[in-house]
Protein backbone atom coordinates (compact mmCIF):
# COMPACT_ATOMS: atom_id res chain seq x y z
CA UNK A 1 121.07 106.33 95.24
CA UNK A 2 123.12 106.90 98.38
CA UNK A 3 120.17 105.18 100.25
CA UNK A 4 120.14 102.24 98.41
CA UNK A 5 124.28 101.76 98.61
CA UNK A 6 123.89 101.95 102.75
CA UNK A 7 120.50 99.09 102.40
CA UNK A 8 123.33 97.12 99.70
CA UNK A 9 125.81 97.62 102.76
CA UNK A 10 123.63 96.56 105.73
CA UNK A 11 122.77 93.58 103.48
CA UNK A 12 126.33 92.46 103.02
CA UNK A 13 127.09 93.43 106.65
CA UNK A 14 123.99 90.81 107.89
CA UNK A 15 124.93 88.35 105.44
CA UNK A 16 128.22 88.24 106.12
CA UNK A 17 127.71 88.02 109.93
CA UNK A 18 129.45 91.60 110.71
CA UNK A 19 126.25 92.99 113.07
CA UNK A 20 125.75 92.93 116.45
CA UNK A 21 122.62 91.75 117.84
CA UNK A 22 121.83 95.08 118.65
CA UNK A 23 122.25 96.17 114.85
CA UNK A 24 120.68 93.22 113.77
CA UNK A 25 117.29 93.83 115.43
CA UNK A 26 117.60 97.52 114.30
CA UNK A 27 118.55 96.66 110.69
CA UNK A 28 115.40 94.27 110.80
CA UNK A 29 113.35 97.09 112.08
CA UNK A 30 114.05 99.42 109.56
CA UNK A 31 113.44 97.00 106.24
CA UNK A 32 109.72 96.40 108.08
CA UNK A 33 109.36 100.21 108.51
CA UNK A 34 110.97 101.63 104.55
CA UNK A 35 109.09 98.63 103.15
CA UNK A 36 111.62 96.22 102.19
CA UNK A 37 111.41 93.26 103.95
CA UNK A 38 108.52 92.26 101.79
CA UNK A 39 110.88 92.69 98.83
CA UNK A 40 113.44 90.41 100.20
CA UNK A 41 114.07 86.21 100.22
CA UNK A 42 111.65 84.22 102.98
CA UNK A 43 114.18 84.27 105.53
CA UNK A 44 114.22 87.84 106.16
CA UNK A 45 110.72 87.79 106.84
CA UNK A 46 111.27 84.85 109.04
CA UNK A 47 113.55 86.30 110.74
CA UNK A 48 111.85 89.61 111.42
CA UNK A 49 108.69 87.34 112.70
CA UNK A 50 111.09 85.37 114.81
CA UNK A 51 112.47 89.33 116.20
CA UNK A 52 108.87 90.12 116.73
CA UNK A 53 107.72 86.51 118.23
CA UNK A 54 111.09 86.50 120.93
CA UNK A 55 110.08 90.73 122.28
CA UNK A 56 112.98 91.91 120.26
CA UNK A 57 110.71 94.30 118.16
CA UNK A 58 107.20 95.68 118.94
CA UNK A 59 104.93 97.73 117.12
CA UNK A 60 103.66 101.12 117.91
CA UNK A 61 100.97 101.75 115.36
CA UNK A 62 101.99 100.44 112.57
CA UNK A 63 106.15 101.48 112.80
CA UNK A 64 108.46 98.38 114.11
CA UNK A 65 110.53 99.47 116.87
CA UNK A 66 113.46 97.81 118.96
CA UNK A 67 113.69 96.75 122.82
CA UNK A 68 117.34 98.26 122.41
């Protein structure tokens, strides 16, 4: 339960406009890698491709990792 509090967090925190870039990317990275970005509205999968598309994210096997 504590797990899904801190995604309910990080969700407000994005929406809401309260993460750095740096937090955003990472945020971004970790809903591709715990599996729920594909749970989530269109734009966060947008968004992730447009992370991936501009070198902000990368894949190393099949785990999503940051340029940070």
């Amino acid at each position: 339960m504590a797990k899904m509090k801190n995604l309910v967090a990080e969700l407000v925190a994005y929406e809401s406009g309260e993460l750095t870039e740096h937090e955003q990317v990472g945020f971004f990275a970790y809903l591709y890698n715990t599996g729920h970005l594909s749970g989530l509205q269109g734009h966060y999968g947008r968004t992730f491709a447009d992370h991936v598309n501009n070198g902000d994210i990368h894949f190393e096997g099949d785990t999503a990792r940051t340029r940070f």
